[in-house]
PDB file of N, CA and C in Angstrom:
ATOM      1  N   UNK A   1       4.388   1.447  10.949  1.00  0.00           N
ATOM      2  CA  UNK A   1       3.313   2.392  10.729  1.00  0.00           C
ATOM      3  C   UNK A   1       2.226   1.683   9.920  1.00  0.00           C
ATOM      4  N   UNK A   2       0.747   1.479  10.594  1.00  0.00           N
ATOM      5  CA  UNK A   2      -0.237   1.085   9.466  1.00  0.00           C
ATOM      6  C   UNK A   2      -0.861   2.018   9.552  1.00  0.00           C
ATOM      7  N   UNK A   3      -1.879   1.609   7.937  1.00  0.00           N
ATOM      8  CA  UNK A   3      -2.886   3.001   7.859  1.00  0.00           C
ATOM      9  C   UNK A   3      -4.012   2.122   7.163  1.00  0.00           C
ATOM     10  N   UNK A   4      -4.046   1.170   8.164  1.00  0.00           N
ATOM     11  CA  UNK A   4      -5.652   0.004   7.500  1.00  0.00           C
ATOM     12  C   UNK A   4      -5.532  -0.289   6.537  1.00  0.00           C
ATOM     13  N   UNK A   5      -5.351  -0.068   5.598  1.00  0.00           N
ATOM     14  CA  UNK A   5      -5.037  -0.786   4.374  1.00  0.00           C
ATOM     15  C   UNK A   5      -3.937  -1.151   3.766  1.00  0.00           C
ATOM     16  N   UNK A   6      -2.608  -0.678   4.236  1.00  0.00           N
ATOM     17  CA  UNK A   6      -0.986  -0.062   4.098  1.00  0.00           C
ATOM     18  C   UNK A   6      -0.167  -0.328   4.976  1.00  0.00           C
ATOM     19  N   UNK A   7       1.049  -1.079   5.171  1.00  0.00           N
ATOM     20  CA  UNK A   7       1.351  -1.008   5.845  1.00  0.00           C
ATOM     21  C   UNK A   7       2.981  -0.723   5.681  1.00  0.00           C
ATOM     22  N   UNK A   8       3.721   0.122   6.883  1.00  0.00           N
ATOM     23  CA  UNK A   8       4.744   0.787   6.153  1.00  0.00           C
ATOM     24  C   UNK A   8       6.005   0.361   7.264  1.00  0.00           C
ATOM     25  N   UNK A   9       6.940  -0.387   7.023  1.00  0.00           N
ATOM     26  CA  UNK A   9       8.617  -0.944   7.918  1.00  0.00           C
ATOM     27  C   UNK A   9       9.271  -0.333   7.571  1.00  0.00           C
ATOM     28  N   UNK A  10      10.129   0.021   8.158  1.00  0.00           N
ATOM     29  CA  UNK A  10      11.575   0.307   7.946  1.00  0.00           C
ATOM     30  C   UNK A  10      12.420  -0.778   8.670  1.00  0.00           C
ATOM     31  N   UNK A  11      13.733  -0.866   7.771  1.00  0.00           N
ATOM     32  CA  UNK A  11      15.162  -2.210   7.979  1.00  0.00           C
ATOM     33  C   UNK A  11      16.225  -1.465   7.186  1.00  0.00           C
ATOM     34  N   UNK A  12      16.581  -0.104   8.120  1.00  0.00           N
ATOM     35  CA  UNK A  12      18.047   0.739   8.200  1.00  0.00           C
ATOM     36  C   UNK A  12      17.572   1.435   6.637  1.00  0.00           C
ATOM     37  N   UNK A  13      17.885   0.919   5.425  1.00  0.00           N
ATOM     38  CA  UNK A  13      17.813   2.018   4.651  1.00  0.00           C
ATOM     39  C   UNK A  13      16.549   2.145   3.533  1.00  0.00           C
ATOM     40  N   UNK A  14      16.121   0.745   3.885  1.00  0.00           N
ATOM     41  CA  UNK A  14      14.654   0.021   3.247  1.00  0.00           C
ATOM     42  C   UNK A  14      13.779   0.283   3.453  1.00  0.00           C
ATOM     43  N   UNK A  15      12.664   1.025   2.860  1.00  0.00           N
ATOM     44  CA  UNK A  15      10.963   1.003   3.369  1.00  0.00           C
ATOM     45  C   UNK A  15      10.535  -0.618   2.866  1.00  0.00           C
ATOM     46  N   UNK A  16       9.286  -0.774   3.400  1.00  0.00           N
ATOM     47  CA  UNK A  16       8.925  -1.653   2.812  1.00  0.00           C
ATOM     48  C   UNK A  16       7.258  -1.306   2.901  1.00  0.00           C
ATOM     49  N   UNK A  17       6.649  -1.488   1.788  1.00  0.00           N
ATOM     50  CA  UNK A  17       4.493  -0.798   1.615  1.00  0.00           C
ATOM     51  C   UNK A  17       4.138  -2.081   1.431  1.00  0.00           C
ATOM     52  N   UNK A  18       3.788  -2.376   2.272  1.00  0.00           N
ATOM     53  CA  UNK A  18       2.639  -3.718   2.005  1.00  0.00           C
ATOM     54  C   UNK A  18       1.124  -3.165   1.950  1.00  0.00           C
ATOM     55  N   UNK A  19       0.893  -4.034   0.578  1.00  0.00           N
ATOM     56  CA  UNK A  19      -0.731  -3.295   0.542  1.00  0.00           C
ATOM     57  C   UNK A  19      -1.175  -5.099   1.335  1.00  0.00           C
ATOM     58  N   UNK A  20      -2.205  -4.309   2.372  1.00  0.00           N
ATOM     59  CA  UNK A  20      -2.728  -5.026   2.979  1.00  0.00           C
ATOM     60  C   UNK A  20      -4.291  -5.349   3.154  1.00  0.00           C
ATOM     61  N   UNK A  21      -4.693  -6.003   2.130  1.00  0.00           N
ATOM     62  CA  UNK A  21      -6.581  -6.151   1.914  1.00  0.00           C
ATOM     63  C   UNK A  21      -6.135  -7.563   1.173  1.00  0.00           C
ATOM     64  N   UNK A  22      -5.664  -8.679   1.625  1.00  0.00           N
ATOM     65  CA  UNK A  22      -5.459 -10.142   1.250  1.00  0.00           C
ATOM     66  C   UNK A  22      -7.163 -10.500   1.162  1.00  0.00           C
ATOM     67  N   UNK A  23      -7.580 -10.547   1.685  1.00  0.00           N
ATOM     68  CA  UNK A  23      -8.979 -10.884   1.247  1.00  0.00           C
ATOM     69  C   UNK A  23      -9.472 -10.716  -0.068  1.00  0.00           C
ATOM     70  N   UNK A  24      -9.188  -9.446  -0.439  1.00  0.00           N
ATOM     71  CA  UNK A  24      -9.935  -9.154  -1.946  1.00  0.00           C
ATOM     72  C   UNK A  24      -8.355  -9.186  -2.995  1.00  0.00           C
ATOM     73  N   UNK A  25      -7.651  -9.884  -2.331  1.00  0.00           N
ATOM     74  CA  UNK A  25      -6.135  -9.738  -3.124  1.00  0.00           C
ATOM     75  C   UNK A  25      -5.779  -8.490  -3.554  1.00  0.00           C
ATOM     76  N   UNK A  26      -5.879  -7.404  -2.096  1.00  0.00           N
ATOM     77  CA  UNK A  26      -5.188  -6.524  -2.201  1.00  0.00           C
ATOM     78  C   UNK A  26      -5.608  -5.429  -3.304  1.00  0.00           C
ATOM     79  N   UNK A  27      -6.959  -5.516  -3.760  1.00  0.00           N
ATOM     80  CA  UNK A  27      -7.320  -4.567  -5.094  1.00  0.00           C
ATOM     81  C   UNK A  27      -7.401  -3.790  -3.952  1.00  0.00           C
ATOM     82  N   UNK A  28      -7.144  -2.267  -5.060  1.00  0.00           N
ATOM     83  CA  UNK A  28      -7.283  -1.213  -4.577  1.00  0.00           C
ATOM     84  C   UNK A  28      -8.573  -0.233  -4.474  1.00  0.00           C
ATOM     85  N   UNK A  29      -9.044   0.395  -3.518  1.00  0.00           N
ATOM     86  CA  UNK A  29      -9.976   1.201  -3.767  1.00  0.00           C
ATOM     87  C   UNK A  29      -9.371   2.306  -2.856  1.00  0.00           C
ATOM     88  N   UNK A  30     -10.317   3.642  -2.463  1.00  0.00           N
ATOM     89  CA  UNK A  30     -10.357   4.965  -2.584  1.00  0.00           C
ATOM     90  C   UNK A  30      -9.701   4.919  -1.029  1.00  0.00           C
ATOM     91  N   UNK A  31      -9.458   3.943  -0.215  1.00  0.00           N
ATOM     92  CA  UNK A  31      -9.198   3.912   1.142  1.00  0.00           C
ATOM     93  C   UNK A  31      -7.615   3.483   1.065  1.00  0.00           C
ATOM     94  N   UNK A  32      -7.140   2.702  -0.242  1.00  0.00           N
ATOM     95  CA  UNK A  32      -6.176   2.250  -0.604  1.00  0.00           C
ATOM     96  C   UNK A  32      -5.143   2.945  -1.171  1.00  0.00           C
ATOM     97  N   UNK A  33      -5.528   3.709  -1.731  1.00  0.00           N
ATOM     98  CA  UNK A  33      -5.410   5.320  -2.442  1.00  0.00           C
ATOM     99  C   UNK A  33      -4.813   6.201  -0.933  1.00  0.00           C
ATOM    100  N   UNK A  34      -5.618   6.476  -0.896  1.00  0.00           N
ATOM    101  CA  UNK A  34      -5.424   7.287  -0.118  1.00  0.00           C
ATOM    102  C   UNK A  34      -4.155   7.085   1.517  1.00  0.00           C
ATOM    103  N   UNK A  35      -4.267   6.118   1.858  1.00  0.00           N
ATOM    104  CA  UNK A  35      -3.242   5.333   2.791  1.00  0.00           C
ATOM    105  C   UNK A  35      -1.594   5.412   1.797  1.00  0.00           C
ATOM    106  N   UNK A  36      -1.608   4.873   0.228  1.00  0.00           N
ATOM    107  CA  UNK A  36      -0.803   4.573   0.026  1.00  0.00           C
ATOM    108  C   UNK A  36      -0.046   5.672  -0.304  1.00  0.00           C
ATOM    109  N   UNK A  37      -0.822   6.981  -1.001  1.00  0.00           N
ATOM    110  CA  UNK A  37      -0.309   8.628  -0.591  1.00  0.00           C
ATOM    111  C   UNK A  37       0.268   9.133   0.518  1.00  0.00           C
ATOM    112  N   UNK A  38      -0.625   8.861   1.795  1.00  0.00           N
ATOM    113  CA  UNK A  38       0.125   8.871   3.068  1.00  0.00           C
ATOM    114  C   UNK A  38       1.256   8.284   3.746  1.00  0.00           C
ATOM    115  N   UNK A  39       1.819   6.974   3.466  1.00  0.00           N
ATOM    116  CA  UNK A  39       2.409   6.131   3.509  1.00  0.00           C
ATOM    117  C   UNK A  39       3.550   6.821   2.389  1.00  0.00           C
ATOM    118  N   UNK A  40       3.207   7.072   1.011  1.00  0.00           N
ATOM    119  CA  UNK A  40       4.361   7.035   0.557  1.00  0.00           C
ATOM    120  C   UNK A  40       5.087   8.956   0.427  1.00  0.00           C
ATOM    121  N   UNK A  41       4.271   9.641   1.136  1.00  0.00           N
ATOM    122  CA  UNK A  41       4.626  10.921   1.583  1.00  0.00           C
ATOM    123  C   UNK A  41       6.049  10.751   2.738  1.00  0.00           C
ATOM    124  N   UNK A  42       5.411   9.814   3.595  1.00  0.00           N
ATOM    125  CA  UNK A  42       6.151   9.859   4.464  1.00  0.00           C
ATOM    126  C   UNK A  42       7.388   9.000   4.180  1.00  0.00           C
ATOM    127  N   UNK A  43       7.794   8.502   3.381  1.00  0.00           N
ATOM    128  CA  UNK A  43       8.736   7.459   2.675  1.00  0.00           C
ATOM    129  C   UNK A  43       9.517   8.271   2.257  1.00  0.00           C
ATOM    130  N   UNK A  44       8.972   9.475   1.580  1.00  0.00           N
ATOM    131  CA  UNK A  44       9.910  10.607   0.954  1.00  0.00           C
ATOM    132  C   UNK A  44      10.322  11.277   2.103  1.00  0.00           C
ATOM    133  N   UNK A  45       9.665  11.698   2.781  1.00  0.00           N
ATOM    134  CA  UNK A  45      10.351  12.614   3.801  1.00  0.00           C
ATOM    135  C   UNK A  45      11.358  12.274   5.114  1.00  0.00           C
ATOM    136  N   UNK A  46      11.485  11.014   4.945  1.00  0.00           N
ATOM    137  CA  UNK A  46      12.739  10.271   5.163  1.00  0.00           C
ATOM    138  C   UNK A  46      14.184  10.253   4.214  1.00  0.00           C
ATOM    139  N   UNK A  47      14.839  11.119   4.311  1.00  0.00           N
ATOM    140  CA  UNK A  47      16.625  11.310   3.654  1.00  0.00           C
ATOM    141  C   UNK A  47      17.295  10.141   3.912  1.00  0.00           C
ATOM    142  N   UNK A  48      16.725   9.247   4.888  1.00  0.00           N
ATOM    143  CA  UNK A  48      17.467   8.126   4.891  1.00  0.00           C
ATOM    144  C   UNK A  48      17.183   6.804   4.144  1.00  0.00           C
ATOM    145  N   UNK A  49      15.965   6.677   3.763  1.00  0.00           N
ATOM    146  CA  UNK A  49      15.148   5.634   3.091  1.00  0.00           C
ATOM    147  C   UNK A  49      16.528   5.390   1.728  1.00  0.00           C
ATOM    148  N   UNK A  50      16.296   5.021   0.958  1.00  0.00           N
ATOM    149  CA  UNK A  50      17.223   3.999  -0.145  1.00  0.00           C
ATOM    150  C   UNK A  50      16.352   3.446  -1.028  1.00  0.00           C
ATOM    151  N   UNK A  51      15.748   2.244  -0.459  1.00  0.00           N
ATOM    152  CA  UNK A  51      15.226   1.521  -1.384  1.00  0.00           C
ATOM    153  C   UNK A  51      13.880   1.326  -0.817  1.00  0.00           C
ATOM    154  N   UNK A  52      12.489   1.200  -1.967  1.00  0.00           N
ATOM    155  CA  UNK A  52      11.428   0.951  -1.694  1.00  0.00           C
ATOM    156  C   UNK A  52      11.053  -0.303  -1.850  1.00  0.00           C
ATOM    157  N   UNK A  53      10.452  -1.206  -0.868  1.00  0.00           N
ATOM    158  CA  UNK A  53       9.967  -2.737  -1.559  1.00  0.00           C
ATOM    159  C   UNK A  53       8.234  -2.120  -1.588  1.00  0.00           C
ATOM    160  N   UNK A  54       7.661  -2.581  -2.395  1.00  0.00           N
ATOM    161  CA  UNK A  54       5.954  -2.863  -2.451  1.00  0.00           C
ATOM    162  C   UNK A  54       5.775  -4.176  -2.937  1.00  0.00           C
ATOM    163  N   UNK A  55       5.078  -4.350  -1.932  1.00  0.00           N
ATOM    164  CA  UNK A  55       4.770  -6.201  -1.490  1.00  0.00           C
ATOM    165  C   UNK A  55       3.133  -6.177  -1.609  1.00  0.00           C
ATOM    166  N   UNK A  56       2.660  -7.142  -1.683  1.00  0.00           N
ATOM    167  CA  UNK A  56       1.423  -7.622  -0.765  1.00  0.00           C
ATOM    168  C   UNK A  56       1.405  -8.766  -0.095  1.00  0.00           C
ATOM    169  N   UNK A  57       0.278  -8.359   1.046  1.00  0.00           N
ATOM    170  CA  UNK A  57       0.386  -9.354   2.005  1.00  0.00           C
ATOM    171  C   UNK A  57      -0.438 -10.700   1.546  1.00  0.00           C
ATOM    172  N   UNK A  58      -0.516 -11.859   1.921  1.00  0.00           N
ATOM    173  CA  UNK A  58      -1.127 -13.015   1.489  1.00  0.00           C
ATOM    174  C   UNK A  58      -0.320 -13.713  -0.487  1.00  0.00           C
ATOM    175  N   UNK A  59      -1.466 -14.262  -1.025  1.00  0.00           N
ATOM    176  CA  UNK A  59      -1.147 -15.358  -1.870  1.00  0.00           C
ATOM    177  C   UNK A  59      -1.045 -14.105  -3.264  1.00  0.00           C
ATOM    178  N   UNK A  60      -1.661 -13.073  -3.191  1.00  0.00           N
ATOM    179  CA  UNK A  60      -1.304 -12.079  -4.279  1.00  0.00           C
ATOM    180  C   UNK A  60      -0.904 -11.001  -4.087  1.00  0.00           C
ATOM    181  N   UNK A  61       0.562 -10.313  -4.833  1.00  0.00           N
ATOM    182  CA  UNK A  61       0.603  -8.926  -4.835  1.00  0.00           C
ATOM    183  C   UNK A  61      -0.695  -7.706  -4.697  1.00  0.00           C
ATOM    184  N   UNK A  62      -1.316  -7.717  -6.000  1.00  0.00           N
ATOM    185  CA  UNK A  62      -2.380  -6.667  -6.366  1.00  0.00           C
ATOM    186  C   UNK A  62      -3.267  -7.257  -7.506  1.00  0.00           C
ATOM    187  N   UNK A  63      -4.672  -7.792  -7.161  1.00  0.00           N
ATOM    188  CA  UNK A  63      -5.577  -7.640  -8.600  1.00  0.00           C
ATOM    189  C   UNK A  63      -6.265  -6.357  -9.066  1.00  0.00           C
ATOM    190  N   UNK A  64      -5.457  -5.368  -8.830  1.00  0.00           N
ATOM    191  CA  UNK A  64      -5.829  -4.047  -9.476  1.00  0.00           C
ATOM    192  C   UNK A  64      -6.747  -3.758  -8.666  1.00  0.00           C
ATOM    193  N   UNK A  65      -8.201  -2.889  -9.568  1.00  0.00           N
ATOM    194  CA  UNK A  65      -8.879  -1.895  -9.189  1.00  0.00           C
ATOM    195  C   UNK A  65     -10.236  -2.774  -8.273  1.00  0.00           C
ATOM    196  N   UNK A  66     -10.580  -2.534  -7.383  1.00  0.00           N
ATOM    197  CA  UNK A  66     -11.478  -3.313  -6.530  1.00  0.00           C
ATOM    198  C   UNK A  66     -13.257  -3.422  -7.616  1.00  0.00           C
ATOM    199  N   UNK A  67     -13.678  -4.252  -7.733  1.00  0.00           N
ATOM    200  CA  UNK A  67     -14.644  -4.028  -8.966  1.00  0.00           C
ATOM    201  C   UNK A  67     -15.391  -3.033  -8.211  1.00  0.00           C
ATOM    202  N   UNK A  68     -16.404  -3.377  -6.961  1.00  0.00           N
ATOM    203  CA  UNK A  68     -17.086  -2.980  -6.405  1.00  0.00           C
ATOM    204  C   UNK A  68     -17.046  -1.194  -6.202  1.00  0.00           C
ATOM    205  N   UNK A  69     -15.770  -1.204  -6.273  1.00  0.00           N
ATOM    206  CA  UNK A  69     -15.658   0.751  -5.857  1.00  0.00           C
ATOM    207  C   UNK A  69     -15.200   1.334  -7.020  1.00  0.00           C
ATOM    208  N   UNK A  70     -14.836   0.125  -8.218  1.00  0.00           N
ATOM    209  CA  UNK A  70     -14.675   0.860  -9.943  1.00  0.00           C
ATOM    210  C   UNK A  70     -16.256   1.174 -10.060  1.00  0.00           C
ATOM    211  N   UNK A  71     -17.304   0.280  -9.539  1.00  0.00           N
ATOM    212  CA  UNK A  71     -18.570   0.493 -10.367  1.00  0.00           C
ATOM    213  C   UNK A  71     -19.156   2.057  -9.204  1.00  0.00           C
ATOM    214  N   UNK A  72     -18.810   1.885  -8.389  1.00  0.00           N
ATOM    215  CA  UNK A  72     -19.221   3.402  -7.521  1.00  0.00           C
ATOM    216  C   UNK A  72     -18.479   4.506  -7.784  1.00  0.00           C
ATOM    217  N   UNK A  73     -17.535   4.321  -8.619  1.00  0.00           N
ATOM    218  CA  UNK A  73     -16.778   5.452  -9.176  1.00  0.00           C
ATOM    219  C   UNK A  73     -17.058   5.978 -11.045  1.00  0.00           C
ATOM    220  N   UNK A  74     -17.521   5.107 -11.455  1.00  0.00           N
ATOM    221  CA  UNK A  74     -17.534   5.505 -12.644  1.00  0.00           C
ATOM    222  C   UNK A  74     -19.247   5.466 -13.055  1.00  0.00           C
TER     223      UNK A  74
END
């Protein structure tokens, strides 16, 4: 399951959320947010899930908050 920015596997009892924006190392903004709500709604509503991995894709996990959409937000 992707959701453009998110991306969501299952492996029998494992989710696995890859935040996926390697370009900006995966910071998050309001599109990121929002995918990873959706994504992790549906993680819960699986009785079979177990264990959660959150990964990112490329050379970094997460550099946090995306500057560009901190300065359009605040």
């Amino acid at each position: 399951m992707a959701h453009g920015t998110v991306r969501l596997t299952r492996e029998g009892v494992v989710a696995r959320v890859t935040l996926n924006r390697p370009d900006v190392r995966n910071a998050f903004n309001d599109q990121m947010l929002e995918d990873l709500l959706e994504v992790f709604t549906a993680v819960r509503a699986n009785p079979d899930t177990r264990v959660v991995v959150l990964t990112g894709e490329g050379k970094s996990f997460c550099a946090g908050g995306d500057l560009h959409w901190m300065k359009r937000v605040i």
